[in-house]
Protein backbone atom coordinates (compact mmCIF):
# COMPACT_ATOMS: atom_id res chain seq x y z
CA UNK A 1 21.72 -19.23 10.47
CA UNK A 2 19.62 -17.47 7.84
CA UNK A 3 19.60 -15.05 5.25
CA UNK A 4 16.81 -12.41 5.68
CA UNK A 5 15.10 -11.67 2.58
CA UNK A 6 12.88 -8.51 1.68
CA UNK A 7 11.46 -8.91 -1.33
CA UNK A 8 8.47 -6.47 -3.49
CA UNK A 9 7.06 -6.84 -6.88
CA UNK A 10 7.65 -3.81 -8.50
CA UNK A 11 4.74 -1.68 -10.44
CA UNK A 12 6.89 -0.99 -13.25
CA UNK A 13 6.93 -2.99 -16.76
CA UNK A 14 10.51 -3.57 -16.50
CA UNK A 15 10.76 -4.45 -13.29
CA UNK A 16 10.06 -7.96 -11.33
CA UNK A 17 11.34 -7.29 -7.79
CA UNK A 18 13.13 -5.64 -5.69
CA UNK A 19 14.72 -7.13 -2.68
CA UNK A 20 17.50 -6.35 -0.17
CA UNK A 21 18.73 -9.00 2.21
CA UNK A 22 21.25 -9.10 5.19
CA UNK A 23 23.00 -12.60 6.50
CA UNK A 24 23.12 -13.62 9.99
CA UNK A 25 26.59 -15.55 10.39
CA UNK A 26 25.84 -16.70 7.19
CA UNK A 27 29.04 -17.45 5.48
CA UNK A 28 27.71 -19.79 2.35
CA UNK A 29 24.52 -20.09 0.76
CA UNK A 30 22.52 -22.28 -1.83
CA UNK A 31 22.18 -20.35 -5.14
CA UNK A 32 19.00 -20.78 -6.94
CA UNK A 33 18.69 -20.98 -10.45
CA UNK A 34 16.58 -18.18 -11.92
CA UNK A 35 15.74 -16.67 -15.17
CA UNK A 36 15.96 -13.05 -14.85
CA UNK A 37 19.38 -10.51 -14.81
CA UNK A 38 19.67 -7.91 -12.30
CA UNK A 39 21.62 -5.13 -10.62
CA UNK A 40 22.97 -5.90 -7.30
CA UNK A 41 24.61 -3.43 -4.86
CA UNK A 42 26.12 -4.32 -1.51
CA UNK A 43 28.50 -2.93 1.20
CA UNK A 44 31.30 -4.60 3.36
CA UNK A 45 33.53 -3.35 6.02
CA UNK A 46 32.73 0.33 4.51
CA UNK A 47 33.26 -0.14 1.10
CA UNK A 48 30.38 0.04 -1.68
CA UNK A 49 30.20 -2.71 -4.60
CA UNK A 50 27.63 -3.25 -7.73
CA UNK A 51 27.87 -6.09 -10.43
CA UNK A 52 25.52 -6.73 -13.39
CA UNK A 53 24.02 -10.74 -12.51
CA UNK A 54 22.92 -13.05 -15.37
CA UNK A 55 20.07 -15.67 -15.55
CA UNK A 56 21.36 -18.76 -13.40
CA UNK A 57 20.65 -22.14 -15.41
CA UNK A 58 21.61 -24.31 -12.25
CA UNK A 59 22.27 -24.48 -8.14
CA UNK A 60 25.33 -24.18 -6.28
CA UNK A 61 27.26 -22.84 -3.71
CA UNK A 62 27.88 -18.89 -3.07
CA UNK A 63 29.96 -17.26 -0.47
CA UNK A 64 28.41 -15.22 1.97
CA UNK A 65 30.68 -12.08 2.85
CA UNK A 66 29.95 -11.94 6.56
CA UNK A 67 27.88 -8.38 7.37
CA UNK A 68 27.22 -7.56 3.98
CA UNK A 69 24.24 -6.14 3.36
CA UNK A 70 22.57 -6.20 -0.32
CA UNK A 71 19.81 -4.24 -2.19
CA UNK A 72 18.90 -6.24 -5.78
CA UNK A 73 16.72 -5.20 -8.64
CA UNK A 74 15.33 -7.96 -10.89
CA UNK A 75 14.73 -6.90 -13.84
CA UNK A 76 11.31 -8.45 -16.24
CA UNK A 77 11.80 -11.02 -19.05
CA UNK A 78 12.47 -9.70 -22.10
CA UNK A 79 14.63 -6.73 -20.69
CA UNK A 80 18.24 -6.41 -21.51
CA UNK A 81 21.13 -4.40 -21.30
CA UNK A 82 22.26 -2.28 -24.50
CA UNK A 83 25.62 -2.67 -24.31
CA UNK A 84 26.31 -6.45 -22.62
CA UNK A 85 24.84 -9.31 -24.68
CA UNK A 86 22.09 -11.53 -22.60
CA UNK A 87 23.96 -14.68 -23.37
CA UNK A 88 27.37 -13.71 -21.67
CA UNK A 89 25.80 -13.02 -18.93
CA UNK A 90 24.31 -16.14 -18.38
CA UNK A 91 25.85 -18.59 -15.50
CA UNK A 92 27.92 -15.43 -14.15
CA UNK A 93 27.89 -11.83 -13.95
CA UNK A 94 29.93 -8.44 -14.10
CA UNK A 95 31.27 -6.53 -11.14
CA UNK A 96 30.76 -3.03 -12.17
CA UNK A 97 33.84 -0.21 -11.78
CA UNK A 98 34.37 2.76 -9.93
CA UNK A 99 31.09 2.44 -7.14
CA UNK A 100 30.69 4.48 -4.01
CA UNK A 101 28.10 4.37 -1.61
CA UNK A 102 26.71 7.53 -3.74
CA UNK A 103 27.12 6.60 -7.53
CA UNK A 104 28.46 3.35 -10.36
CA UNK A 105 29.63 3.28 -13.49
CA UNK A 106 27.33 1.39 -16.26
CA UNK A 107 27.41 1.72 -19.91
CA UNK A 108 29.93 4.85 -19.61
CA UNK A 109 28.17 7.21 -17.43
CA UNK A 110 27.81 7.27 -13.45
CA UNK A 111 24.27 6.65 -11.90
CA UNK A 112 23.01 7.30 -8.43
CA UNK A 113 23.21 4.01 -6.32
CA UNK A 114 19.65 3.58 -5.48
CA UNK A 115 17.96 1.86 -2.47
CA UNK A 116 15.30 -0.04 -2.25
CA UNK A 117 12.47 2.74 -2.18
CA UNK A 118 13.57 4.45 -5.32
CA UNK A 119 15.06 1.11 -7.51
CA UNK A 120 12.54 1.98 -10.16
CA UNK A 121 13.27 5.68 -10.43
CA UNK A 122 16.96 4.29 -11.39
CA UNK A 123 15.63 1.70 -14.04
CA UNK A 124 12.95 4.57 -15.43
CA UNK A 125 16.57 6.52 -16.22
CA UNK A 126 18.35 4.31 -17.47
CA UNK A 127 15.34 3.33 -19.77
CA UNK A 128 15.00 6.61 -21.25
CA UNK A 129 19.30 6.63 -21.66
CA UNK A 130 18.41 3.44 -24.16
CA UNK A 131 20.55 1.92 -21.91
CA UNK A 132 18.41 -0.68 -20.19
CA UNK A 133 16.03 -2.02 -23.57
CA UNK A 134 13.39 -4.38 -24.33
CA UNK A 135 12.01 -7.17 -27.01
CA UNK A 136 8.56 -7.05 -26.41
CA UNK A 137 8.17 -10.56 -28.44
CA UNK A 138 9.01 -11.87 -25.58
CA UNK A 139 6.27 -10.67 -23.54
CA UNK A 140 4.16 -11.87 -25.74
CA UNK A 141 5.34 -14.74 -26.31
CA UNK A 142 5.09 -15.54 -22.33
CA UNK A 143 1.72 -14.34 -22.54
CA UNK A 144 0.93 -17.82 -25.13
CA UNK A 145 0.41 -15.35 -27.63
CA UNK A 146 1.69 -16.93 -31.37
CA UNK A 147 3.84 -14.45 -33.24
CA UNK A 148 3.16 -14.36 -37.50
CA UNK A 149 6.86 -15.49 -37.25
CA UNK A 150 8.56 -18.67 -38.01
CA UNK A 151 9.32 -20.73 -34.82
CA UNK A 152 13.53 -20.24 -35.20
CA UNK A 153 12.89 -16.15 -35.46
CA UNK A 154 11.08 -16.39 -32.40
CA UNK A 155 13.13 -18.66 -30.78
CA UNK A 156 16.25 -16.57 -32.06
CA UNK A 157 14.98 -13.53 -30.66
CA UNK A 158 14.03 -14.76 -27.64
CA UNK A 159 17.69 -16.15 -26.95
CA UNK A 160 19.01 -12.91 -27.53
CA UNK A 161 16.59 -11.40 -25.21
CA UNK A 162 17.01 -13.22 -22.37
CA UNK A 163 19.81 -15.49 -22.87
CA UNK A 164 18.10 -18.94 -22.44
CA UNK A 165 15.29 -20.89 -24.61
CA UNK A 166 11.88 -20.84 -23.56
CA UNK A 167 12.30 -24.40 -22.67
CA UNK A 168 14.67 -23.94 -20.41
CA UNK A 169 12.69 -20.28 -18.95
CA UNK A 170 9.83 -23.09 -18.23
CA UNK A 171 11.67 -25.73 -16.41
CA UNK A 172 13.35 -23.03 -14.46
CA UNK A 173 10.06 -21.07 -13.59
CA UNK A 174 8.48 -24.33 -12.39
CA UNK A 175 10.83 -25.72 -10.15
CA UNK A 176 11.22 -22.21 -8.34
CA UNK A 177 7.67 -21.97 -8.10
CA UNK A 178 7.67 -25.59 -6.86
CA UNK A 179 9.99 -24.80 -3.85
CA UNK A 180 7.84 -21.91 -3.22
CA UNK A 181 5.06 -24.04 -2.55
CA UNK A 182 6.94 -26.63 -0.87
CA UNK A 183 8.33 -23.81 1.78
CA UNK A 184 4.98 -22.87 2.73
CA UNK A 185 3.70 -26.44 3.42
CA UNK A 186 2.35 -28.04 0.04
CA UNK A 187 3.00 -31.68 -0.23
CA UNK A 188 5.30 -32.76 -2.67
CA UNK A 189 1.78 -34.72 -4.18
CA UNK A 190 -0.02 -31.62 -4.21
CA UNK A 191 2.99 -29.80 -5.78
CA UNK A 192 3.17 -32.44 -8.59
CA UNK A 193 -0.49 -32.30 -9.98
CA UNK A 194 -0.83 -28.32 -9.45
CA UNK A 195 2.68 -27.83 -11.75
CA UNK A 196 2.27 -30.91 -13.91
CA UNK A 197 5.02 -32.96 -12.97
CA UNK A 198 4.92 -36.37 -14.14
CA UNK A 199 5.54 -37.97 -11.00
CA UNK A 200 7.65 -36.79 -7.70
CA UNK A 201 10.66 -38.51 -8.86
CA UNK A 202 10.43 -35.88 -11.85
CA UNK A 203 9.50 -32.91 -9.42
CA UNK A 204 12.64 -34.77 -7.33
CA UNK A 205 15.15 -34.02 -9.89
CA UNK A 206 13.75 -30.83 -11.23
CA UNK A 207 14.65 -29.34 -7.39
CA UNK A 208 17.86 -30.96 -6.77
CA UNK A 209 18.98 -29.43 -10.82
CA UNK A 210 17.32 -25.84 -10.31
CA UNK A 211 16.46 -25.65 -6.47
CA UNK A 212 19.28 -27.71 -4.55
CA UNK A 213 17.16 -28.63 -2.22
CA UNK A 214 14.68 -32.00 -1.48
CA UNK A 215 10.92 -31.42 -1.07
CA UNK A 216 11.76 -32.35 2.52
CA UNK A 217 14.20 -29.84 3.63
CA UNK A 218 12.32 -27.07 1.62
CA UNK A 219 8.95 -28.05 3.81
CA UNK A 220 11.09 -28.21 6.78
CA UNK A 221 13.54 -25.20 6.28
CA UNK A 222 16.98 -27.02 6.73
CA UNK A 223 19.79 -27.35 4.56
CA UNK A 224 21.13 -24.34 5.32
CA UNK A 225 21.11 -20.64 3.93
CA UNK A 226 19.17 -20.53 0.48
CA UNK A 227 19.12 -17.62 -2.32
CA UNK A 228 14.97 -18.06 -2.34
CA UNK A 229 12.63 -16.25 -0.07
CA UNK A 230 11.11 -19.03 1.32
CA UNK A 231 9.36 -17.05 3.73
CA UNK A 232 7.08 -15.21 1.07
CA UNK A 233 7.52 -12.21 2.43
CA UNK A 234 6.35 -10.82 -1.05
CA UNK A 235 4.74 -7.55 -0.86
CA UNK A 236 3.44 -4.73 -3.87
């Protein structure tokens, strides 16, 4: 039992990935934390769904709905929706009104449901509505730039951008990046002195907070379905 993940890195600044993934008699899956919001849009038994999804700031357990299929867009750090503050978003999500297999509702106006071929041309529309907007601090800031700013302005800011502190973007970032590594074979030793863990106790805990998996299972593939495309399938 698996979940089969597609997933692209996306040529446009706003962008991270796009993905679209299908379960097979997959009824429950690991979530993953992650940093980023996104648009997802699925379909079950005939009927079309979107929601707005927030950063994730821990693991758990999702439901599956068995034959859904999905199509997500992952949107860069620093991006942000105009009209739904970063930080409420943050641990959950919104289910979006009104979607068909042809259009949803976001921000008061309908927009073409897009697939996974023209996710971009849907963001690139929304960007020029003001709808979807950016803080480009935060870029910059990612990019170990210093800002002439004081260090709670830029800390401020970058809440409000993103929803988390840059602390927490970090710990996040590394531990997915970690179980990346991990999937594809790297010893937990390896993984510890290439991402600066401390020790493996440290990289230990770091998984089973963020990941919700051990470096084990992650090298051998159990523990079930997980939200992480472990099979780097990762394409441009």
């Amino acid at each position: 039992m698996k979940l089969r993940f597609e997933t692209r890195r996306s040529d446009s600044p706003w962008v991270d990935t796009v993905w679209s993934c299908a379960s097979e008699q997959v009824t429950e899956m690991t979530s993953v934390a992650g940093v980023r919001w996104g648009l997802v849009f699925w379909e079950l038994d005939g009927q079309a769904y979107a929601a707005v999804t927030g950063p994730e700031t821990r693991t758990g357990a999702a439901p599956v709905p068995a034959g859904a299929t999905f199509t997500g867009i992952e949107f860069a750090i620093g991006t942000s929706l105009r009209a739904m503050p970063m930080a409420a978003l943050v641990d959950g999500g919104v289910e979006l009104p009104d979607t068909t297999r042809r259009a949803f509702r976001l921000d008061g106006a309908r927009w073409e449901t897009p697939g996974p071929d023209d996710a971009e041309a849907l963001v690139e529309r929304l960007v020029q509505a003001g709808i979807v907007v950016r803080d480009p601090l935060v870029a910059e800031v990612l990019r170990g730039h210093r800002p002439a700013l004081s260090e709670r302005t830029v800390e401020r800011r970058f809440r409000a951008a993103t929803g988390l502190t840059r602390g927490a973007v970090r710990q996040i970032e590394r531990a997915r990046t970690a179980a990346e590594l991990l999937a594809v074979g790297a010893s937990a030793a390896d993984v510890v002195a290439k991402l600066d863990y401390f020790d493996e106790p440290h990289l230990a805990r770091a998984l089973r907070s963020y990941v919700g998996r051990t470096a084990r299972q992650l090298r051998e593939g159990t523990g079930g379905a997980i939200a992480l495309d472990t099979d780097q399938r990762l394409t441009s």
